[in-house]
Every structure is written in structure tokens, then in C-alpha cells.
PDB file of N, CA and C in Angstrom:
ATOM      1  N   UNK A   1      11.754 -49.057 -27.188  1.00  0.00           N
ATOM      2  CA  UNK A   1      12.818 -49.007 -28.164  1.00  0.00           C
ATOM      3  C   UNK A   1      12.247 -49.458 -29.504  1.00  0.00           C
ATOM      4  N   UNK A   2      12.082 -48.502 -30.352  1.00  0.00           N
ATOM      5  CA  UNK A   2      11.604 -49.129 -31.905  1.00  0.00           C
ATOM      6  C   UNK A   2      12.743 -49.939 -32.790  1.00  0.00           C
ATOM      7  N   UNK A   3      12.879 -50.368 -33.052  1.00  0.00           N
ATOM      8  CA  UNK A   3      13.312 -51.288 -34.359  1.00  0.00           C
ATOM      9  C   UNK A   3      13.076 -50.925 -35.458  1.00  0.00           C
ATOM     10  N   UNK A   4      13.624 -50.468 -36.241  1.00  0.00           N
ATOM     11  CA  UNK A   4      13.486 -49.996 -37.808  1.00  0.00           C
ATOM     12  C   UNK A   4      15.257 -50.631 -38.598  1.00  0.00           C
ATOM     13  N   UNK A   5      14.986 -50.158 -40.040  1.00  0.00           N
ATOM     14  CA  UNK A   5      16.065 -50.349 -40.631  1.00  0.00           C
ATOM     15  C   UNK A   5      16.562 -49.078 -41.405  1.00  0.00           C
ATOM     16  N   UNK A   6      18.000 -48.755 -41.511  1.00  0.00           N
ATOM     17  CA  UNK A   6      18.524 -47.490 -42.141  1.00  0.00           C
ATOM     18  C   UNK A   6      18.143 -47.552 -43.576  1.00  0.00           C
ATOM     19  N   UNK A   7      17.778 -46.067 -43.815  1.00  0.00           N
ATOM     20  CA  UNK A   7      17.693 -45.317 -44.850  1.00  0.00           C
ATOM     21  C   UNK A   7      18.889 -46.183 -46.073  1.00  0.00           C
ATOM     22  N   UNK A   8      18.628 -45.281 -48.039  1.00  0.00           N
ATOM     23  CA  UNK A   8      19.250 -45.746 -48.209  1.00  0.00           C
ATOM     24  C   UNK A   8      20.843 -44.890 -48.071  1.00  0.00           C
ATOM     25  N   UNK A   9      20.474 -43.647 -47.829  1.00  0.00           N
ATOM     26  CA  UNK A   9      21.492 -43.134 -47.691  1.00  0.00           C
ATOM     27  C   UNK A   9      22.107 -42.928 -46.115  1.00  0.00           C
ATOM     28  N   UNK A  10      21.030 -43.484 -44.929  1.00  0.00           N
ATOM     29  CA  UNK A  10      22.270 -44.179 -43.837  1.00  0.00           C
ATOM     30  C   UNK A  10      22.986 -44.922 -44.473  1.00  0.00           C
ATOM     31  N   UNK A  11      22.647 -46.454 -45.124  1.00  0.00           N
ATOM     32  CA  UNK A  11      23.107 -47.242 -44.718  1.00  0.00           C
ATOM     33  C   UNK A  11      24.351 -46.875 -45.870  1.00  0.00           C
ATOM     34  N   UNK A  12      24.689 -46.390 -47.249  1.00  0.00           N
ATOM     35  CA  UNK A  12      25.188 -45.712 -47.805  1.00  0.00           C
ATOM     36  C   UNK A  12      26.808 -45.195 -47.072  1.00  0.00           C
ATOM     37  N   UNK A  13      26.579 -44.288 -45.757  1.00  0.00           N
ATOM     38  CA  UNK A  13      27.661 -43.442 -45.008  1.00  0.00           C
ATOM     39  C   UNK A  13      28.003 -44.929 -44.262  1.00  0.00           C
ATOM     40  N   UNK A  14      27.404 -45.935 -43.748  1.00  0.00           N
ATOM     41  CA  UNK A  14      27.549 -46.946 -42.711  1.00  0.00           C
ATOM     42  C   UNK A  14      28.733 -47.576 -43.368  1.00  0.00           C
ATOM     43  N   UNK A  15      28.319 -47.717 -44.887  1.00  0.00           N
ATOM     44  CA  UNK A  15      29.062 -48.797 -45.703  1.00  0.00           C
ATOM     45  C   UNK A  15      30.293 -47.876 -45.924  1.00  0.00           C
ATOM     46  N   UNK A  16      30.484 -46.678 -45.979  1.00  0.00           N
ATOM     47  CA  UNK A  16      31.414 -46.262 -46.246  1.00  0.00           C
ATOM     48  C   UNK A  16      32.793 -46.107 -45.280  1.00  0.00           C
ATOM     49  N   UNK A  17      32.039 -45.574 -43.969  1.00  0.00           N
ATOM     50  CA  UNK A  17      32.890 -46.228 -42.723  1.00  0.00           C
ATOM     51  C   UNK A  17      33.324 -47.220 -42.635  1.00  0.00           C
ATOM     52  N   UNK A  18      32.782 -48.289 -42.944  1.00  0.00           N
ATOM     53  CA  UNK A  18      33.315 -49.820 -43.255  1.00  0.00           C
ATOM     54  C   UNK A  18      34.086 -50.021 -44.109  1.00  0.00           C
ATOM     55  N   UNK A  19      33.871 -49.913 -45.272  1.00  0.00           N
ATOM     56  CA  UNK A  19      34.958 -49.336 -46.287  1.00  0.00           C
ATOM     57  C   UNK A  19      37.005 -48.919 -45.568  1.00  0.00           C
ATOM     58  N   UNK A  20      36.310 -47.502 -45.481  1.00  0.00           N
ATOM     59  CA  UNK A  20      37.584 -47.130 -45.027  1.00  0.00           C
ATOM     60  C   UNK A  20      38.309 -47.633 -43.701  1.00  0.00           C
ATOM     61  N   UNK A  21      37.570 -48.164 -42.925  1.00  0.00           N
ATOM     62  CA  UNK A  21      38.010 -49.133 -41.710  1.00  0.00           C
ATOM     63  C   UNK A  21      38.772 -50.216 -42.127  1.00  0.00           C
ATOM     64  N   UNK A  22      37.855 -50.897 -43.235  1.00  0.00           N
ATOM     65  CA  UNK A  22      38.954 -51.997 -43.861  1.00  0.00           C
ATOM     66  C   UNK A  22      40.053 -51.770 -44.163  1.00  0.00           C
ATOM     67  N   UNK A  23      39.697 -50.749 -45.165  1.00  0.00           N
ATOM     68  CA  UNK A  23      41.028 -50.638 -46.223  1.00  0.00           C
ATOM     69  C   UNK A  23      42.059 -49.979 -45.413  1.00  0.00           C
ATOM     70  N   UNK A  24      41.893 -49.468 -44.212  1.00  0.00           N
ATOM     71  CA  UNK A  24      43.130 -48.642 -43.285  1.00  0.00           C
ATOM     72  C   UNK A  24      43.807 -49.566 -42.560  1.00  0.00           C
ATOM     73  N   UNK A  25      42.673 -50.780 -41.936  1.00  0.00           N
ATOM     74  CA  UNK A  25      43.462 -51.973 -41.165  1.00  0.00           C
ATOM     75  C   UNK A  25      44.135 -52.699 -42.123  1.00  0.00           C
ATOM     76  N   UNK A  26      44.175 -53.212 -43.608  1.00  0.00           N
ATOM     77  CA  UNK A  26      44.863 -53.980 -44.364  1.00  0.00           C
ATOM     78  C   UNK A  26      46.062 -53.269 -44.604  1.00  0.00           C
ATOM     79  N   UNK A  27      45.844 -51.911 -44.570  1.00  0.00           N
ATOM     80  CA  UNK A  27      47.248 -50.959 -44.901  1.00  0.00           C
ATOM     81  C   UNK A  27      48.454 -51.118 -43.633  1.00  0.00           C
ATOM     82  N   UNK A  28      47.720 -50.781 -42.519  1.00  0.00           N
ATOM     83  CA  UNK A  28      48.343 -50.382 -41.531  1.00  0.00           C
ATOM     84  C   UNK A  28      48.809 -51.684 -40.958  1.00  0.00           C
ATOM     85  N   UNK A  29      48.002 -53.422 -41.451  1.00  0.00           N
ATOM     86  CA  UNK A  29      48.851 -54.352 -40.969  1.00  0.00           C
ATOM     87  C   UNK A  29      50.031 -54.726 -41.751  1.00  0.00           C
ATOM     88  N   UNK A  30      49.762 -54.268 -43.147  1.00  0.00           N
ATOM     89  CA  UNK A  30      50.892 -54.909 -43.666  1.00  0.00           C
ATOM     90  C   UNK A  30      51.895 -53.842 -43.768  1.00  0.00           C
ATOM     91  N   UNK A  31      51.789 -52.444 -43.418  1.00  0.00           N
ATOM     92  CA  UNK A  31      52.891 -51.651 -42.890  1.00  0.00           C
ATOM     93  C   UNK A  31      53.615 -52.058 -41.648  1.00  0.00           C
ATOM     94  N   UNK A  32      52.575 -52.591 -41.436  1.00  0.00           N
ATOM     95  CA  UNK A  32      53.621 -52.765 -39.435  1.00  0.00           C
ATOM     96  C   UNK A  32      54.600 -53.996 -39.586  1.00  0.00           C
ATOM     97  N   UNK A  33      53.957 -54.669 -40.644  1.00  0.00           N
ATOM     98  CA  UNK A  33      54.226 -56.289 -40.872  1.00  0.00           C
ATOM     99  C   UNK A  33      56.006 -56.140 -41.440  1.00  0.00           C
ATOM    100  N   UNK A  34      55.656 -55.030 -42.609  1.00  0.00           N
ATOM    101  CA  UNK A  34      56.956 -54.292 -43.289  1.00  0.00           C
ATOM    102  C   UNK A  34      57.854 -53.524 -42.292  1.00  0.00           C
ATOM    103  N   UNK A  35      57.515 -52.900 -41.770  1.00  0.00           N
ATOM    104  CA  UNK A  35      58.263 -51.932 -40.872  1.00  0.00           C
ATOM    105  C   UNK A  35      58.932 -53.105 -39.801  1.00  0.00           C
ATOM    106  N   UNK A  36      58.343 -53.421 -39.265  1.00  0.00           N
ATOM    107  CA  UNK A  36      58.373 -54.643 -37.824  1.00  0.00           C
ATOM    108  C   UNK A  36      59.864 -55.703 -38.655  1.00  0.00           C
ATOM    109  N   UNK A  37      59.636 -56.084 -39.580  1.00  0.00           N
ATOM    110  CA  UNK A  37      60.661 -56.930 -40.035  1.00  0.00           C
ATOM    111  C   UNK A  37      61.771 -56.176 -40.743  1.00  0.00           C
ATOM    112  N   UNK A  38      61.896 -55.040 -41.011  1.00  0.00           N
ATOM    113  CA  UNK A  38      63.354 -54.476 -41.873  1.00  0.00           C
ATOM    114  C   UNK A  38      63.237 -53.289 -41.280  1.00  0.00           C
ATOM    115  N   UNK A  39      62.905 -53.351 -40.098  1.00  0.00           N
ATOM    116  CA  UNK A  39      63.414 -52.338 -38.995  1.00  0.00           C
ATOM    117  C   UNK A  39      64.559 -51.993 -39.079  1.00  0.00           C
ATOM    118  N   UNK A  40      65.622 -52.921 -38.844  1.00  0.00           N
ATOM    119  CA  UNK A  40      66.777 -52.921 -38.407  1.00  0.00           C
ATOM    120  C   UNK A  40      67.786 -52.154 -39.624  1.00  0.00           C
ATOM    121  N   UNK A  41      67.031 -52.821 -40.901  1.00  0.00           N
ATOM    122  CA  UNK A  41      67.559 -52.620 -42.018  1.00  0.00           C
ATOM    123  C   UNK A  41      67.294 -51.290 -42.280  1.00  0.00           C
ATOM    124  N   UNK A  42      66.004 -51.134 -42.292  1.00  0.00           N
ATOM    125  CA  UNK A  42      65.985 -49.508 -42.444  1.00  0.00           C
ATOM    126  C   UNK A  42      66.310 -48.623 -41.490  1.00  0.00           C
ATOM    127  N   UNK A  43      66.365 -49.096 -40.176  1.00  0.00           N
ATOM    128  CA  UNK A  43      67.590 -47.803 -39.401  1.00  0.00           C
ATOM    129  C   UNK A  43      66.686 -47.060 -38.641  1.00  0.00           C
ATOM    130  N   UNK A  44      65.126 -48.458 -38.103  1.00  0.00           N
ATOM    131  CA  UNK A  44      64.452 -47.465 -37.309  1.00  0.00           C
ATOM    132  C   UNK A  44      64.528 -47.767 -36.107  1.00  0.00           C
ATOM    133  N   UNK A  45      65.453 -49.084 -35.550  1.00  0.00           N
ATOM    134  CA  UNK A  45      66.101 -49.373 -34.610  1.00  0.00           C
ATOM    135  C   UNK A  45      66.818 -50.129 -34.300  1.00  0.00           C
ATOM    136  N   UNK A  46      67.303 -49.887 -32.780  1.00  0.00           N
ATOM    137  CA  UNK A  46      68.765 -50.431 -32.769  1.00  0.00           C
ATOM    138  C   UNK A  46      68.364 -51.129 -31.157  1.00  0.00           C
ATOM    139  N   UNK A  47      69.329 -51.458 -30.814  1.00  0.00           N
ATOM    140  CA  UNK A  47      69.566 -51.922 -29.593  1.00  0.00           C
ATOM    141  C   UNK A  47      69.439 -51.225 -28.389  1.00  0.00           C
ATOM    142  N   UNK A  48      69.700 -50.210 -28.282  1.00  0.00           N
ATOM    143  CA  UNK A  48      69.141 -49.322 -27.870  1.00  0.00           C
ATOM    144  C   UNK A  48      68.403 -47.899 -27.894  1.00  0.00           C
ATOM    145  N   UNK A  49      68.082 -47.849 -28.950  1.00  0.00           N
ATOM    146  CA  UNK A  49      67.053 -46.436 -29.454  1.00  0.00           C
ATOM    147  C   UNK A  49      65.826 -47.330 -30.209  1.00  0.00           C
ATOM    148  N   UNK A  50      64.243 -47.007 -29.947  1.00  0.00           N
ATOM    149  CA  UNK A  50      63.444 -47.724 -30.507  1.00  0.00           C
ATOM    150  C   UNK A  50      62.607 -45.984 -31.270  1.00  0.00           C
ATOM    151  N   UNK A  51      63.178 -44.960 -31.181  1.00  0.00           N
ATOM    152  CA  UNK A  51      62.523 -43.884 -30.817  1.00  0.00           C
ATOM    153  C   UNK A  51      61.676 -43.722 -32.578  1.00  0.00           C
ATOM    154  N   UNK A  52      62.464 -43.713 -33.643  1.00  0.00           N
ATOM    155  CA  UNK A  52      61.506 -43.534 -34.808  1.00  0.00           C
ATOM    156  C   UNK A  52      60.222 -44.685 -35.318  1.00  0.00           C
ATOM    157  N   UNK A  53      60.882 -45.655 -34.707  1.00  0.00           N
ATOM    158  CA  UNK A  53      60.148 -46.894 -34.629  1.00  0.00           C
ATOM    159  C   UNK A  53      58.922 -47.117 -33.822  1.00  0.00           C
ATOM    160  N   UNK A  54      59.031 -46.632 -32.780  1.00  0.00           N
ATOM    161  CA  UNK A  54      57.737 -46.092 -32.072  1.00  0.00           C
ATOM    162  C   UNK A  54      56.836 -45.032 -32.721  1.00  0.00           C
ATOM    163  N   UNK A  55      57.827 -43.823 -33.041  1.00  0.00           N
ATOM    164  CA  UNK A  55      57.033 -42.830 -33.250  1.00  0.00           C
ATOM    165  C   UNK A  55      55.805 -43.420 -35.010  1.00  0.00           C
ATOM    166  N   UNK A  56      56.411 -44.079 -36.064  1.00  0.00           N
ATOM    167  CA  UNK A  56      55.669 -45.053 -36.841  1.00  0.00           C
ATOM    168  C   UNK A  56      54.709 -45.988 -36.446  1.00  0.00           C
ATOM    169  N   UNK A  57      55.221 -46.699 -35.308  1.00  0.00           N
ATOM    170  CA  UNK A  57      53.793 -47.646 -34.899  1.00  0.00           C
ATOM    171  C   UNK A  57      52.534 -46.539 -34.639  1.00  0.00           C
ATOM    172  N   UNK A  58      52.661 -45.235 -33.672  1.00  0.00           N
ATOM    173  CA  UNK A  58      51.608 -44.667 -32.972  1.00  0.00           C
ATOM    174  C   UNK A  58      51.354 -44.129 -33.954  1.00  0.00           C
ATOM    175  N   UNK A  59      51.821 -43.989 -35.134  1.00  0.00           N
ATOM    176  CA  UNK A  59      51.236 -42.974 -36.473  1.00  0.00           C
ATOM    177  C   UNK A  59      50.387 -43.619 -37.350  1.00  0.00           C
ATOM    178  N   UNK A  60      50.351 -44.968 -36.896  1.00  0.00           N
ATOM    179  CA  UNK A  60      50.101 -46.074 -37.778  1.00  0.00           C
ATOM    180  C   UNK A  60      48.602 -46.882 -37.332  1.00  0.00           C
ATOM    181  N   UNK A  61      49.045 -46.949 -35.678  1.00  0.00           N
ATOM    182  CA  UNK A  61      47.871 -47.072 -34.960  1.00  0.00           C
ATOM    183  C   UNK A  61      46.934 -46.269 -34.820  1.00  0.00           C
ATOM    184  N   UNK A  62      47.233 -45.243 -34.308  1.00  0.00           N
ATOM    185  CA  UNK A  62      45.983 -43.710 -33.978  1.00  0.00           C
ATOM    186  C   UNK A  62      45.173 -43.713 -34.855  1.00  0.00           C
ATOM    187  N   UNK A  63      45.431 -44.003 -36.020  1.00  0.00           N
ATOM    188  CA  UNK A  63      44.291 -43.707 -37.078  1.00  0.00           C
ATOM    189  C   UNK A  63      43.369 -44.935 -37.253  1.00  0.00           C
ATOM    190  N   UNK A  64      43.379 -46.140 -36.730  1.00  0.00           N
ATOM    191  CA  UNK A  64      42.375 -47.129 -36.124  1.00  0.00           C
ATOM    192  C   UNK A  64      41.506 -46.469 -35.095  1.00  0.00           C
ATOM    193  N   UNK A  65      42.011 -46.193 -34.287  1.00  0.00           N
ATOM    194  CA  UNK A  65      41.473 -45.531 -33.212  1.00  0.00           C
ATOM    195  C   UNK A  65      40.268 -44.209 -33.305  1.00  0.00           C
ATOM    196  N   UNK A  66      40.758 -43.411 -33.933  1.00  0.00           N
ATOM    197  CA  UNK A  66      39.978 -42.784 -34.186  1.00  0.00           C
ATOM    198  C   UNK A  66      38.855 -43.115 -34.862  1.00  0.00           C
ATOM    199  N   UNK A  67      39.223 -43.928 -36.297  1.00  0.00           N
ATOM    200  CA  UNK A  67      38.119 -44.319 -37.062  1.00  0.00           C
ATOM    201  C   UNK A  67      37.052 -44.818 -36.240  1.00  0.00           C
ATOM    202  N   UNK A  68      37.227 -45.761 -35.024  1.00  0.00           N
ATOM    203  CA  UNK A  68      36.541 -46.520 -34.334  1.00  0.00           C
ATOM    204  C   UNK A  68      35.711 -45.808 -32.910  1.00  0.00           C
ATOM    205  N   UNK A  69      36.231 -44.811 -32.903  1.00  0.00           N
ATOM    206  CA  UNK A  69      35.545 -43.399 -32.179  1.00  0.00           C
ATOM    207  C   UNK A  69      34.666 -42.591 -32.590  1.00  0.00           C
ATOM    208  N   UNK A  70      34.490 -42.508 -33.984  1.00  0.00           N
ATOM    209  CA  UNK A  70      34.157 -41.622 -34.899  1.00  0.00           C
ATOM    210  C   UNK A  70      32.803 -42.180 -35.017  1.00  0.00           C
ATOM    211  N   UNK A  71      32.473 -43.493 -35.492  1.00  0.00           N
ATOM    212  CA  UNK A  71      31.293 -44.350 -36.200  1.00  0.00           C
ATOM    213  C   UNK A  71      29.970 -44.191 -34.404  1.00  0.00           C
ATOM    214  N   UNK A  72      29.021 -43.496 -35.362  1.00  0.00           N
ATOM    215  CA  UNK A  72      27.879 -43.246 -34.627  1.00  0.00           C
ATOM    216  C   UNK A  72      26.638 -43.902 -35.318  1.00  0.00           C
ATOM    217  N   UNK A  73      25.942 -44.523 -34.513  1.00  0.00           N
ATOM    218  CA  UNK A  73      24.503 -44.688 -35.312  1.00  0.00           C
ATOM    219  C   UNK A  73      24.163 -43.575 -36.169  1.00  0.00           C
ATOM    220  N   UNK A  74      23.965 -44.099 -37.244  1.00  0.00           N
ATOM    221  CA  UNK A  74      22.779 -43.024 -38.525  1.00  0.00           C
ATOM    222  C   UNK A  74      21.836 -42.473 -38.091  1.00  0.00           C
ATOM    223  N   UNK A  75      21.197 -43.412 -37.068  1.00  0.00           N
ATOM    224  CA  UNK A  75      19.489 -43.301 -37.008  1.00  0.00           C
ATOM    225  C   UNK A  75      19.447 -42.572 -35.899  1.00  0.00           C
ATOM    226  N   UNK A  76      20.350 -42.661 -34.755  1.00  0.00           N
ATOM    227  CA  UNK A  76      19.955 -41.760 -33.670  1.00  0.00           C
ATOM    228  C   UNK A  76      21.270 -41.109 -33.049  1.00  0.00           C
ATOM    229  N   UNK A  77      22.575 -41.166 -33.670  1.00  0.00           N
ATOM    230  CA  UNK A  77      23.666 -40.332 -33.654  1.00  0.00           C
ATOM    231  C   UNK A  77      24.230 -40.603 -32.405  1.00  0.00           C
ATOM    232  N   UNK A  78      24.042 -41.823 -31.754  1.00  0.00           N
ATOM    233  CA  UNK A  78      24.933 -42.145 -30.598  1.00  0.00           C
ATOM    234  C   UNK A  78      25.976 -43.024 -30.921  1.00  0.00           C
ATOM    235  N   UNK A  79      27.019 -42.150 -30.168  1.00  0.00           N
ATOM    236  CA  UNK A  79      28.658 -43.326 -30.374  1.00  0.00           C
ATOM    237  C   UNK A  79      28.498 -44.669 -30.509  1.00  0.00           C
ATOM    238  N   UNK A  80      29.036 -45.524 -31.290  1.00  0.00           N
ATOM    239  CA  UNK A  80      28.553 -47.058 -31.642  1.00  0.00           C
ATOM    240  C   UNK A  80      30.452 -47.045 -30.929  1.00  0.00           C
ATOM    241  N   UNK A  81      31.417 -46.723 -31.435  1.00  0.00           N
ATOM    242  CA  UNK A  81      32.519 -46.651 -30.570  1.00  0.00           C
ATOM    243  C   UNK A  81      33.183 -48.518 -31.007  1.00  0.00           C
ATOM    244  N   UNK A  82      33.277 -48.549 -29.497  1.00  0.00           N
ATOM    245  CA  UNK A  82      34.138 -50.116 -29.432  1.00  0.00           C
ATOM    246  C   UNK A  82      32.940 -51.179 -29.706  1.00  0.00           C
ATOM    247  N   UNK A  83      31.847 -51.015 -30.040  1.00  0.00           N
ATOM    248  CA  UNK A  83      30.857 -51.911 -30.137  1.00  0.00           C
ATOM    249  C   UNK A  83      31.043 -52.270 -31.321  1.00  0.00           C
ATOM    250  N   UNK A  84      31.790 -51.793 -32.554  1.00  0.00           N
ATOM    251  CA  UNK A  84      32.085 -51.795 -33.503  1.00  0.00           C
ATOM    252  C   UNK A  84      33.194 -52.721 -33.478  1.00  0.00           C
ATOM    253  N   UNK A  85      33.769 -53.858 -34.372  1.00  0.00           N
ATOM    254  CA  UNK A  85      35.103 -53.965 -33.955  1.00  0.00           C
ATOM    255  C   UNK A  85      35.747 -53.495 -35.603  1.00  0.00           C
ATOM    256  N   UNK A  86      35.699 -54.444 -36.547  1.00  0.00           N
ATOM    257  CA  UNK A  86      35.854 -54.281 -38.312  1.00  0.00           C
ATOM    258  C   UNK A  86      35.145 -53.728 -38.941  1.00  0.00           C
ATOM    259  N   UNK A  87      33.732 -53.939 -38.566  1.00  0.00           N
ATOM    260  CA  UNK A  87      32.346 -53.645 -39.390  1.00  0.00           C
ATOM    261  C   UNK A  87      31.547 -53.053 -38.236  1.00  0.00           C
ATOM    262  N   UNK A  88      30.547 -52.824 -38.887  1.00  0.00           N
ATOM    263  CA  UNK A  88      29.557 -52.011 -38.018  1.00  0.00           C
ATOM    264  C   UNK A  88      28.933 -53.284 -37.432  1.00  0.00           C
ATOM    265  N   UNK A  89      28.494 -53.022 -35.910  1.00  0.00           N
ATOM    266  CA  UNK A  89      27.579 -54.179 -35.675  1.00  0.00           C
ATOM    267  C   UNK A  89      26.276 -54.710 -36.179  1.00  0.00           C
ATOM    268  N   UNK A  90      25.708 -55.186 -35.697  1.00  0.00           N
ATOM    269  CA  UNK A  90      24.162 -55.609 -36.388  1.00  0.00           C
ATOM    270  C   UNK A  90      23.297 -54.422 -36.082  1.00  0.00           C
ATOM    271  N   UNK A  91      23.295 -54.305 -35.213  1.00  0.00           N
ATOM    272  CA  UNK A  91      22.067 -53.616 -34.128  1.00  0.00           C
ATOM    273  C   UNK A  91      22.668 -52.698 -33.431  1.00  0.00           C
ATOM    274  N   UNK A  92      22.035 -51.185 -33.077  1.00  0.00           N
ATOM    275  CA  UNK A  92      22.538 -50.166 -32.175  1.00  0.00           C
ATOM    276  C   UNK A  92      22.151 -50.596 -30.919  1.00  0.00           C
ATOM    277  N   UNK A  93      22.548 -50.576 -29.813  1.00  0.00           N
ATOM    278  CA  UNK A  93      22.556 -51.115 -28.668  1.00  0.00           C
ATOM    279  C   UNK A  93      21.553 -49.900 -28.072  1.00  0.00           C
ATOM    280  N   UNK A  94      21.521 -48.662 -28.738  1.00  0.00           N
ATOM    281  CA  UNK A  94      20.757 -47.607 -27.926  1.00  0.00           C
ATOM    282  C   UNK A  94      19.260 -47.247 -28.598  1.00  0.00           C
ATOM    283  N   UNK A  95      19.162 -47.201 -30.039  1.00  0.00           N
ATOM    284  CA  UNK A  95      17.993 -47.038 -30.629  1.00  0.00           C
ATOM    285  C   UNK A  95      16.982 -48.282 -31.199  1.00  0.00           C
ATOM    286  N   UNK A  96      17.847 -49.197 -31.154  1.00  0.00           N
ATOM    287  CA  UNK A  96      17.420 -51.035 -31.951  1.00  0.00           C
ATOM    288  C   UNK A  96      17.530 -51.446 -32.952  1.00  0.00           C
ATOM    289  N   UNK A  97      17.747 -49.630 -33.880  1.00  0.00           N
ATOM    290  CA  UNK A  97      17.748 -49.864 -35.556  1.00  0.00           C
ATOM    291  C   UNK A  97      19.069 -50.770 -35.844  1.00  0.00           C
ATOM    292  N   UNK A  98      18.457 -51.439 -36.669  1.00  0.00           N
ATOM    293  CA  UNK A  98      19.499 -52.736 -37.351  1.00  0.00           C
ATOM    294  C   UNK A  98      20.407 -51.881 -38.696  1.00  0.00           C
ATOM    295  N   UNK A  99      21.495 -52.365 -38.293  1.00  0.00           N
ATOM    296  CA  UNK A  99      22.407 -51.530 -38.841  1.00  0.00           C
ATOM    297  C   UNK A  99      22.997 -52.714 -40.407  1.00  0.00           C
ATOM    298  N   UNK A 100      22.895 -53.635 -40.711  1.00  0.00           N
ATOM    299  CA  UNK A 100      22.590 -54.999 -41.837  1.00  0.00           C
ATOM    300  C   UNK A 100      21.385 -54.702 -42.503  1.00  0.00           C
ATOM    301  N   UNK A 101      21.636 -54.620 -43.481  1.00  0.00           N
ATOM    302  CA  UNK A 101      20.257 -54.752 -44.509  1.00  0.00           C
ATOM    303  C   UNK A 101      19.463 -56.094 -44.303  1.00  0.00           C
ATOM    304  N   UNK A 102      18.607 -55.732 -44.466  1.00  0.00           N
ATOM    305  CA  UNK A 102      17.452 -57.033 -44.285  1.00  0.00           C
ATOM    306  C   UNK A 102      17.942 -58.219 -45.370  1.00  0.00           C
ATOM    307  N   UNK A 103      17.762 -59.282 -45.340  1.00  0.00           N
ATOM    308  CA  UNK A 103      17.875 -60.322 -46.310  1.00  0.00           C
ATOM    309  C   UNK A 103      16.587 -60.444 -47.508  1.00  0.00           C
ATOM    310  N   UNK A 104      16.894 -60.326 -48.722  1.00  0.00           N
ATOM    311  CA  UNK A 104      16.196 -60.594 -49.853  1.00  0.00           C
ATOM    312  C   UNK A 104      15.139 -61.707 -49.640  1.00  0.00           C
ATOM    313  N   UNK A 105      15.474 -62.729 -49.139  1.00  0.00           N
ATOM    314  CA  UNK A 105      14.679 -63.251 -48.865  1.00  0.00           C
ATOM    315  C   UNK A 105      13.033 -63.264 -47.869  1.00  0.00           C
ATOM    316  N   UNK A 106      13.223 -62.295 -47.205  1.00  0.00           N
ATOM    317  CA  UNK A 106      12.294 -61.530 -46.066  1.00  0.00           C
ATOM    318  C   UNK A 106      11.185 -61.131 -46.372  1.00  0.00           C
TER     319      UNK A 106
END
């Protein structure tokens, strides 16, 4: 297994996945956060019907999901997947390439 470090334009697409991973989980918590509390008020459920209210959470969620399906190593194009949780991990578990820029100091 070699060990190397990404390109600058891997690490470039890496950061950008990260990027939009963030910025979708900050959206999508403080939508749920909104939705979840003036539910009632806005009329997406009741006591007994949860049905638009659901159908918003899974519209809200899925697109985590995917993002986190999507993110493959740069260097050798295998699913990184749930190994991922916010950010990309350190290290590909399948090729070794370190997915963190080296430290300036190095």
C-alpha cells in the first residue's frame, strides 16, 4: 500500500465536498430545528396525520445521505462512504493516500 498525498487539484474537489457537506448539514439542522418546533403552527401536523411532516424530514435528510455516498477517494476512486462522517477522513482506508494536507511545518 503506498502512501502519498493528493494533488492540488484532488485535494481542491476533496475540499469542496466538504464544503458542501457542511453547508447542507447547517441548513438542514436548522430547518428541522424550524420545522420540528412550528410544526403545529404551520399545519404540518396534527394529532393524527404526521404525513407532510414526514414527507419534509425525508426531503431534508436524503440529501445527507447521498452526499455521504457520493465522496470517493481522489487518488484511487474507491467509495470513502460512511468512513467519512462531516469531513473527509485523514487517510483512505484502501489506497493509504492521506487525504489532510501535510503540516507546514514538515
Amino acid at each position: 500500500m503506498a502512501t502519498g498525498y493528493l494533488t492540488s487539484e484532488q485535494d481542491a474537489k476533496l475540499r469542496r465536498w466538504e464544503r458542501w457537506n457542511r453547508n447542507y448539514f447547517i441548513f438542514a439542522f436548522v430547518a428541522l430545528v424550524i420545522i420540528l418546533v412550528f410544526s403545529s403552527q404551520l399545519g404540518l401536523s396534527s394529532g393524527e396525520s404526521w404525513g407532510p411532516l414526514g414527507f419534509l424530514l425525508v426531503a431534508l435528510v436524503t440529501p445527507i445521505i447521498i452526499l455521504q455516498l457520493r465522496l470517493a477517494c481522489p487518488a484511487c476512486g474507491v467509495k470513502i462512504g460512511w468512513q467519512a462522517k462531516l469531513m473527509a477522513p485523514d487517510q483512505c482506508k484502501s489506497c493509504g493516500t492521506f487525504l489532510r494536507a501535510k503540516s507546514p511545518s514538515s
